[in-house]
PDB file of N, CA and C in Angstrom:
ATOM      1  N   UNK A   1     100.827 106.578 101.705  1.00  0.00           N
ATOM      2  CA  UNK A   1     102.276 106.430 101.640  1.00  0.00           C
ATOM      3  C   UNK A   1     102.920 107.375 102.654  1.00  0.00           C
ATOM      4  N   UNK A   2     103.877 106.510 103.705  1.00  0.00           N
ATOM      5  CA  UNK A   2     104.444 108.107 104.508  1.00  0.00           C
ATOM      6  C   UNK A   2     105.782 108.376 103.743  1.00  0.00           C
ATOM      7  N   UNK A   3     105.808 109.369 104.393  1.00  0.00           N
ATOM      8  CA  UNK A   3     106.926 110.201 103.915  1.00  0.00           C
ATOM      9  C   UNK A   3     108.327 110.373 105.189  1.00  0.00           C
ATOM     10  N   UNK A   4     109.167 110.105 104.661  1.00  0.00           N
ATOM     11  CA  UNK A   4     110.412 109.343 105.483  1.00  0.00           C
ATOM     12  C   UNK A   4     111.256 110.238 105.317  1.00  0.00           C
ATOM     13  N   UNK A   5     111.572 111.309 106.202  1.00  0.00           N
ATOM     14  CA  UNK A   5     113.257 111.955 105.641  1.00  0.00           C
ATOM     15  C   UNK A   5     113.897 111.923 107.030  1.00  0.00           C
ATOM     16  N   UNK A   6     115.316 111.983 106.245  1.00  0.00           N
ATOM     17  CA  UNK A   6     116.550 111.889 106.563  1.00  0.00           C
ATOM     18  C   UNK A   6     117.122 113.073 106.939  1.00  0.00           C
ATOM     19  N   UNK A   7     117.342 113.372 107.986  1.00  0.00           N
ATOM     20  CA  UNK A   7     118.120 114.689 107.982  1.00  0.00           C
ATOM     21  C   UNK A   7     119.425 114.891 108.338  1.00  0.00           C
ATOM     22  N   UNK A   8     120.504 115.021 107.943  1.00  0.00           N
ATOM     23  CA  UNK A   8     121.661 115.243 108.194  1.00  0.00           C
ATOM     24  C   UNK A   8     123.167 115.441 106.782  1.00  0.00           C
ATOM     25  N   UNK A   9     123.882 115.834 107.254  1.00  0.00           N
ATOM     26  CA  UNK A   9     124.981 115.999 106.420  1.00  0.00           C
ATOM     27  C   UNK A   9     125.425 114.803 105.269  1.00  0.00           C
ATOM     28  N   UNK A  10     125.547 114.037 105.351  1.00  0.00           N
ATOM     29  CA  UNK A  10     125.463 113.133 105.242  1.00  0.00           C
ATOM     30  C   UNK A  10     126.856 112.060 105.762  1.00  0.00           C
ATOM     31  N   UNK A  11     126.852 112.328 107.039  1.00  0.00           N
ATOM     32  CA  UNK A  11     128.199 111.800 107.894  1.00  0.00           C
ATOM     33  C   UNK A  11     127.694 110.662 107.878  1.00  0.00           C
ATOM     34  N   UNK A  12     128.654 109.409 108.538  1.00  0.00           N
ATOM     35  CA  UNK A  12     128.287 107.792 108.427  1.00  0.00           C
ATOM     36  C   UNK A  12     127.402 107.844 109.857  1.00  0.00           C
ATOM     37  N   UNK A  13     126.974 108.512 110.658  1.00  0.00           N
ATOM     38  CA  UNK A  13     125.802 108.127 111.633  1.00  0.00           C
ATOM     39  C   UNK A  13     124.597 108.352 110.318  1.00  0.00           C
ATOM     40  N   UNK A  14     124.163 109.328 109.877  1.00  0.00           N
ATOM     41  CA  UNK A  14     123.366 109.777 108.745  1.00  0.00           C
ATOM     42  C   UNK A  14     123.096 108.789 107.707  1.00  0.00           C
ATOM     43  N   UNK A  15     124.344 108.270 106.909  1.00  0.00           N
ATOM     44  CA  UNK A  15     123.773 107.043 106.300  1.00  0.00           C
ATOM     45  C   UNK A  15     123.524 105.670 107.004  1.00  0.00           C
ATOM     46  N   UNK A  16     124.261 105.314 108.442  1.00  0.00           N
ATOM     47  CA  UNK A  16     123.235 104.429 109.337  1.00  0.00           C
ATOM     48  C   UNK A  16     121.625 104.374 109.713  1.00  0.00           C
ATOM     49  N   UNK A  17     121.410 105.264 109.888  1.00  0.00           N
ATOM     50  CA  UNK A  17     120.532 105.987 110.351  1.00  0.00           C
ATOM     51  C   UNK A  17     119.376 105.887 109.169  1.00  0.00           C
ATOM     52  N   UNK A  18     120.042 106.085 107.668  1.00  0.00           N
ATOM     53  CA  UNK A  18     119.188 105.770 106.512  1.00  0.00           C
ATOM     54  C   UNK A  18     119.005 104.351 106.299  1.00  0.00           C
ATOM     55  N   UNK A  19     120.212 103.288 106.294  1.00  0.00           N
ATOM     56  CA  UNK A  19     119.899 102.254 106.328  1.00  0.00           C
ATOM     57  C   UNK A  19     118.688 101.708 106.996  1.00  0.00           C
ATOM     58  N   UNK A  20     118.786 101.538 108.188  1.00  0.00           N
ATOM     59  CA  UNK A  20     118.338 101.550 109.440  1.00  0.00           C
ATOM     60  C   UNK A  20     116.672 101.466 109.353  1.00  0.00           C
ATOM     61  N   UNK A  21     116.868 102.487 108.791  1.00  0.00           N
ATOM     62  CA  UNK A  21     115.112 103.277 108.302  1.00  0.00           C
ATOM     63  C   UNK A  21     114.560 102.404 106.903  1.00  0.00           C
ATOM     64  N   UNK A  22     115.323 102.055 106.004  1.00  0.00           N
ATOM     65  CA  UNK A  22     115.055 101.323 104.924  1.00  0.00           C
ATOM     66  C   UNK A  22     114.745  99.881 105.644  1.00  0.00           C
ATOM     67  N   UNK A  23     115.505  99.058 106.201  1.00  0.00           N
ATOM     68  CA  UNK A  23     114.912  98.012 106.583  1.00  0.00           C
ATOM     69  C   UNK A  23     114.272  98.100 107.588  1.00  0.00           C
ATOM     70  N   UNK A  24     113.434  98.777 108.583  1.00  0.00           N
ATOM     71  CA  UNK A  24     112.362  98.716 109.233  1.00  0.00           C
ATOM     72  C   UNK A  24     111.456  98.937 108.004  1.00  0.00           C
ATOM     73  N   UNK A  25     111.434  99.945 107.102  1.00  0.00           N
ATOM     74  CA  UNK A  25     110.376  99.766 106.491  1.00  0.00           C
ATOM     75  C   UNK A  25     109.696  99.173 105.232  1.00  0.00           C
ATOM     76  N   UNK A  26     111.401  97.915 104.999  1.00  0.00           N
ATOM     77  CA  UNK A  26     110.752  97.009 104.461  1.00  0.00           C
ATOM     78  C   UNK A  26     110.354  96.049 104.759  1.00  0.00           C
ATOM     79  N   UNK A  27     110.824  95.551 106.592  1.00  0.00           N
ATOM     80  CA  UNK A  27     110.169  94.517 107.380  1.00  0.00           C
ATOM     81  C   UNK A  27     108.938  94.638 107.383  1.00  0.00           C
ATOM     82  N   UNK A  28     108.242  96.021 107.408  1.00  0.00           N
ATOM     83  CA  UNK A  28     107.032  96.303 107.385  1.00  0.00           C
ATOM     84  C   UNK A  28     105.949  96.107 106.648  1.00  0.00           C
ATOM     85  N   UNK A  29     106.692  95.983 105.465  1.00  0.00           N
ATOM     86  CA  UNK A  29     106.064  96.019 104.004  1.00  0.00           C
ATOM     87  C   UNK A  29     105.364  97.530 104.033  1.00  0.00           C
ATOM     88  N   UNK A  30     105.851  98.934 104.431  1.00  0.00           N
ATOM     89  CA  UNK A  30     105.029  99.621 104.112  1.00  0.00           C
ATOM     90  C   UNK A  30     105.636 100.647 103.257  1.00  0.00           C
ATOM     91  N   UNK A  31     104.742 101.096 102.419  1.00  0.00           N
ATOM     92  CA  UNK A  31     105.024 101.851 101.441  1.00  0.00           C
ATOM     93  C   UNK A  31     105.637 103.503 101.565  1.00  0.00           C
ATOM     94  N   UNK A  32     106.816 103.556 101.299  1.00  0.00           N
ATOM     95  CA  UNK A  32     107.053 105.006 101.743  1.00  0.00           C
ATOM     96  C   UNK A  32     107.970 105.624 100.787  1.00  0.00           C
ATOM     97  N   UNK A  33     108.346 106.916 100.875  1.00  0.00           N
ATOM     98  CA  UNK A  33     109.726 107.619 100.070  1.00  0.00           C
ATOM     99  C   UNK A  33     110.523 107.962 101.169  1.00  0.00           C
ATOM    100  N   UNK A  34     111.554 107.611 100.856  1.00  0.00           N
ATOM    101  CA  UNK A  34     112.420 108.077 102.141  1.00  0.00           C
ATOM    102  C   UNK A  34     113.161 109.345 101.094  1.00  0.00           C
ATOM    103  N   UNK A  35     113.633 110.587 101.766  1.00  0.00           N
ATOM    104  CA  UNK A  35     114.167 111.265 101.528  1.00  0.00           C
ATOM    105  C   UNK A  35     115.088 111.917 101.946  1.00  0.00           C
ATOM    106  N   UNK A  36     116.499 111.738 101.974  1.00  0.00           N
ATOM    107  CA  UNK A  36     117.564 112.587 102.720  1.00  0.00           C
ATOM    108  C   UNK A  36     117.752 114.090 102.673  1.00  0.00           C
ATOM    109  N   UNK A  37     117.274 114.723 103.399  1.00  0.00           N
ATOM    110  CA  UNK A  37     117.312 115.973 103.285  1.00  0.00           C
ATOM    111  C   UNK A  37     118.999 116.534 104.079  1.00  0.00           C
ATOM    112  N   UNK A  38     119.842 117.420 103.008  1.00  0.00           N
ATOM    113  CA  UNK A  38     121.357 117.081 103.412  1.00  0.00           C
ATOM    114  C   UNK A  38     121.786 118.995 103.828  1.00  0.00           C
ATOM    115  N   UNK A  39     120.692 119.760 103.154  1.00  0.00           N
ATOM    116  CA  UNK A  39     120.972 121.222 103.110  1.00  0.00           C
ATOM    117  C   UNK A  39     119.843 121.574 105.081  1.00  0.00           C
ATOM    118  N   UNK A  40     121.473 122.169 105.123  1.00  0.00           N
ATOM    119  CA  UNK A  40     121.710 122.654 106.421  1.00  0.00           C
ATOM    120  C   UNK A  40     120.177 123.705 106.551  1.00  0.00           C
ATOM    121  N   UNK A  41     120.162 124.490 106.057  1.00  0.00           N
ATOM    122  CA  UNK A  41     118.711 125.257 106.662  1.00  0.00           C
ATOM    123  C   UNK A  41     117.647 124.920 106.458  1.00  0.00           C
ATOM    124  N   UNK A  42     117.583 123.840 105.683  1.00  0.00           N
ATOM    125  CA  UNK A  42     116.314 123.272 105.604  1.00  0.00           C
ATOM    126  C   UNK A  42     116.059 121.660 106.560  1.00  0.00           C
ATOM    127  N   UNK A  43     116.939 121.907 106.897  1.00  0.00           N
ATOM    128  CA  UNK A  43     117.134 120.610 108.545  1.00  0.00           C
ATOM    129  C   UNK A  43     116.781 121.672 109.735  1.00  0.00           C
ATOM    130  N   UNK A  44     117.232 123.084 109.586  1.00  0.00           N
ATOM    131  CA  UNK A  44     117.266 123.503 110.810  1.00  0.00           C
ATOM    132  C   UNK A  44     115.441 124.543 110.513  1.00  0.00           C
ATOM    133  N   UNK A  45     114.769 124.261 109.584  1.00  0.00           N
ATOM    134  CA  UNK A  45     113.285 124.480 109.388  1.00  0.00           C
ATOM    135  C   UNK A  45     112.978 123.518 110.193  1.00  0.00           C
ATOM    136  N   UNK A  46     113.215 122.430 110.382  1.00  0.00           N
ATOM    137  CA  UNK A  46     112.415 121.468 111.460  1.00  0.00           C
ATOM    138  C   UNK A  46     113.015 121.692 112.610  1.00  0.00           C
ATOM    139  N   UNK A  47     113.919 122.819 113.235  1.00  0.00           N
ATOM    140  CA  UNK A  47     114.213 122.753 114.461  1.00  0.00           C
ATOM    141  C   UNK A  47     115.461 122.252 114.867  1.00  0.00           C
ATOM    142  N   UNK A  48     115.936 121.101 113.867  1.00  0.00           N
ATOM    143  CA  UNK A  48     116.746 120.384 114.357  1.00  0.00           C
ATOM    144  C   UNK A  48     118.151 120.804 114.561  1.00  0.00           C
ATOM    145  N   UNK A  49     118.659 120.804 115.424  1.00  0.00           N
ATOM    146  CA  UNK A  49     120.294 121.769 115.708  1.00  0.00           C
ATOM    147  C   UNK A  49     121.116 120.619 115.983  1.00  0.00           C
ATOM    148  N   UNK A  50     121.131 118.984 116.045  1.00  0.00           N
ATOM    149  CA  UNK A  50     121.899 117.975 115.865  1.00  0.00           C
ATOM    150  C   UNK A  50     121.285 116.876 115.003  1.00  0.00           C
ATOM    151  N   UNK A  51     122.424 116.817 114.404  1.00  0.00           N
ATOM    152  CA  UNK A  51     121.773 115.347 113.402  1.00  0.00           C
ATOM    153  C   UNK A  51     122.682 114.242 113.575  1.00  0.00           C
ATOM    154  N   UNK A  52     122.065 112.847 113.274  1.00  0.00           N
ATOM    155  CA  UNK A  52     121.345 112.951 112.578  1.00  0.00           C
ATOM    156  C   UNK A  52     120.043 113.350 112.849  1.00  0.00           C
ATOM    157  N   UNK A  53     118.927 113.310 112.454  1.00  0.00           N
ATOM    158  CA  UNK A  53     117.184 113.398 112.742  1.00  0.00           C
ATOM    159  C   UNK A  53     116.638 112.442 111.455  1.00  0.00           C
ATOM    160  N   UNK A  54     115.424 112.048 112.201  1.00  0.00           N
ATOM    161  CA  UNK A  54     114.294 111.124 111.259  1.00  0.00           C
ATOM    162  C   UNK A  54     112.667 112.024 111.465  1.00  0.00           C
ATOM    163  N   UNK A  55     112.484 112.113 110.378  1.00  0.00           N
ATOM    164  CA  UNK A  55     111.077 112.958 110.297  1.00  0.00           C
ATOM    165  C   UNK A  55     110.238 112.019 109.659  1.00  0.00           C
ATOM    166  N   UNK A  56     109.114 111.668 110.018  1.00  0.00           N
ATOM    167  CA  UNK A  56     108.280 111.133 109.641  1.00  0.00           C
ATOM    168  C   UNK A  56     106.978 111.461 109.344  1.00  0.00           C
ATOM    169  N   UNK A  57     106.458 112.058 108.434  1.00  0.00           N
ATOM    170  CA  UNK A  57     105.305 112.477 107.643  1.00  0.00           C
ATOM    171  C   UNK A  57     105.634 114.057 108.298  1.00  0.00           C
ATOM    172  N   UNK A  58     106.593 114.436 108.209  1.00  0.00           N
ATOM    173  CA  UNK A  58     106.780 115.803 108.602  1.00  0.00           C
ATOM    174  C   UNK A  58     107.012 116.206 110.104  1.00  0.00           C
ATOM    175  N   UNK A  59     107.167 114.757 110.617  1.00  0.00           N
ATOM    176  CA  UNK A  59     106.921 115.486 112.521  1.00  0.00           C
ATOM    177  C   UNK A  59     108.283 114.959 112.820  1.00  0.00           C
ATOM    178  N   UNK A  60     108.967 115.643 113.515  1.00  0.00           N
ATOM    179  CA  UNK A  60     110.812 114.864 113.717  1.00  0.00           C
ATOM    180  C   UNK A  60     110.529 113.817 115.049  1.00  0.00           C
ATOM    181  N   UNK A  61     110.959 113.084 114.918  1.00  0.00           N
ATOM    182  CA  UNK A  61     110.584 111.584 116.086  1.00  0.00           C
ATOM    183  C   UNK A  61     112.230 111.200 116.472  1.00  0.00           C
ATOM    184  N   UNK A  62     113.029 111.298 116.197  1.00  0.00           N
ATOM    185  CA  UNK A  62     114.683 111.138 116.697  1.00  0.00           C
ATOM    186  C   UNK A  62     115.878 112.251 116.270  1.00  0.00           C
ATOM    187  N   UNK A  63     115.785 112.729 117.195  1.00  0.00           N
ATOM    188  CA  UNK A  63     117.290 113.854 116.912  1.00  0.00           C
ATOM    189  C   UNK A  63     118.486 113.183 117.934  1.00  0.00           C
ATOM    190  N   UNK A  64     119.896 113.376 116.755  1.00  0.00           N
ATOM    191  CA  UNK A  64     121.024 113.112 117.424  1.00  0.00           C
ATOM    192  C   UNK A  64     121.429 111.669 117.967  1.00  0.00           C
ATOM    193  N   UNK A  65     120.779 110.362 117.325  1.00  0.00           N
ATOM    194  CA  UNK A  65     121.159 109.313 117.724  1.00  0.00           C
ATOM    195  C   UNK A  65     120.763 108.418 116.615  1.00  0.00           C
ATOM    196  N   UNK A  66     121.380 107.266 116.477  1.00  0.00           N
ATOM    197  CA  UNK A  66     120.696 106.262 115.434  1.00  0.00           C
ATOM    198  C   UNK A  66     120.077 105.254 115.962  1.00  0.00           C
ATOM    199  N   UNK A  67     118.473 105.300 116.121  1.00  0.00           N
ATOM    200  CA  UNK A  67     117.806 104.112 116.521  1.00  0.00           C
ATOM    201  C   UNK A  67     118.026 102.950 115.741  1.00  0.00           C
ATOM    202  N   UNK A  68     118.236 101.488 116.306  1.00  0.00           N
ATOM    203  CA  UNK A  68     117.966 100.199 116.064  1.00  0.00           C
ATOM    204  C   UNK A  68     116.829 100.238 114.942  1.00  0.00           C
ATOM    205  N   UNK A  69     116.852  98.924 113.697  1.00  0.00           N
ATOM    206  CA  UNK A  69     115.479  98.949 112.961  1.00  0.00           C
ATOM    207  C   UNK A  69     114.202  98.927 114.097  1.00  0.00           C
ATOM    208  N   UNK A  70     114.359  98.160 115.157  1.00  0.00           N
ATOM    209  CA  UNK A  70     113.143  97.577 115.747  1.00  0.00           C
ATOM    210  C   UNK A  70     112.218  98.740 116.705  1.00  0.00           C
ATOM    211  N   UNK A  71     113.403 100.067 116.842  1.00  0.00           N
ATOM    212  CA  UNK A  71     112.719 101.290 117.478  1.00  0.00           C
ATOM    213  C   UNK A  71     112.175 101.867 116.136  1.00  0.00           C
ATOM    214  N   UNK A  72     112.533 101.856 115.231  1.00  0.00           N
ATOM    215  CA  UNK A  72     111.909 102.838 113.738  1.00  0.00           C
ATOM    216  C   UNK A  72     111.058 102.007 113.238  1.00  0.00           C
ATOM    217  N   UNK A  73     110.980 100.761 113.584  1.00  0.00           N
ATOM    218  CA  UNK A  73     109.406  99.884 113.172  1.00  0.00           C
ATOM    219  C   UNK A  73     108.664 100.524 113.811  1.00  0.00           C
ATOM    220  N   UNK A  74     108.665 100.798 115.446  1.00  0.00           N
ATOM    221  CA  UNK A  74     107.322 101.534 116.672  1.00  0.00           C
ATOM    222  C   UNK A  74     107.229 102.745 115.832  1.00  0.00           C
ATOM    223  N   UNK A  75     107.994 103.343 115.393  1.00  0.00           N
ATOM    224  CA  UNK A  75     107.451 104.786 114.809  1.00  0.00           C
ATOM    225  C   UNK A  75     107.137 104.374 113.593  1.00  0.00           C
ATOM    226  N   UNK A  76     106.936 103.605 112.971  1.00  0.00           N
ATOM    227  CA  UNK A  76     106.517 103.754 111.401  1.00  0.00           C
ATOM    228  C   UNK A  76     104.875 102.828 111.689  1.00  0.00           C
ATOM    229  N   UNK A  77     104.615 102.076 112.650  1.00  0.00           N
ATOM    230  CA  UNK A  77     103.253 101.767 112.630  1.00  0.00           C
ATOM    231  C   UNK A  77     102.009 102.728 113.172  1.00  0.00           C
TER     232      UNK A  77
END
């Protein structure tokens, strides 16, 4: 199962950005938890100094923009 978080405040790029991530990875059929992580120092433990960000099994793969589902499908296979 991967593990899917969300990082940001939760401004409307942030819940795009969650959407976004939910249907790539149910086009996928693959099994995951997505998790919004919304507390500021524990976004900036991964480095991240703009959000939104998408972390995927712990490694950050997009800071500061909201990819299309069809770019967060390439990162979720």
């Amino acid at each position: 199962m991967k593990k899917i978080q969300i990082l940001g405040t939760g401004c409307p790029k942030c819940k795009k950005l969650a959407e976004n991530t939910e249907t790539a990875a149910k086009a996928l059929g693959i099994e995951c938890a997505i998790e919004k992580v919304t507390d500021i120092n524990e976004i900036m433990k991964f480095g991240v100094m703009i959000t939104p960000a998408l972390a995927i099994d712990g490694q950050v793969k997009v800071v500061g923009k909201v990819p299309a589902p069809d770019e967060i499908k390439k990162m979720l296979v």
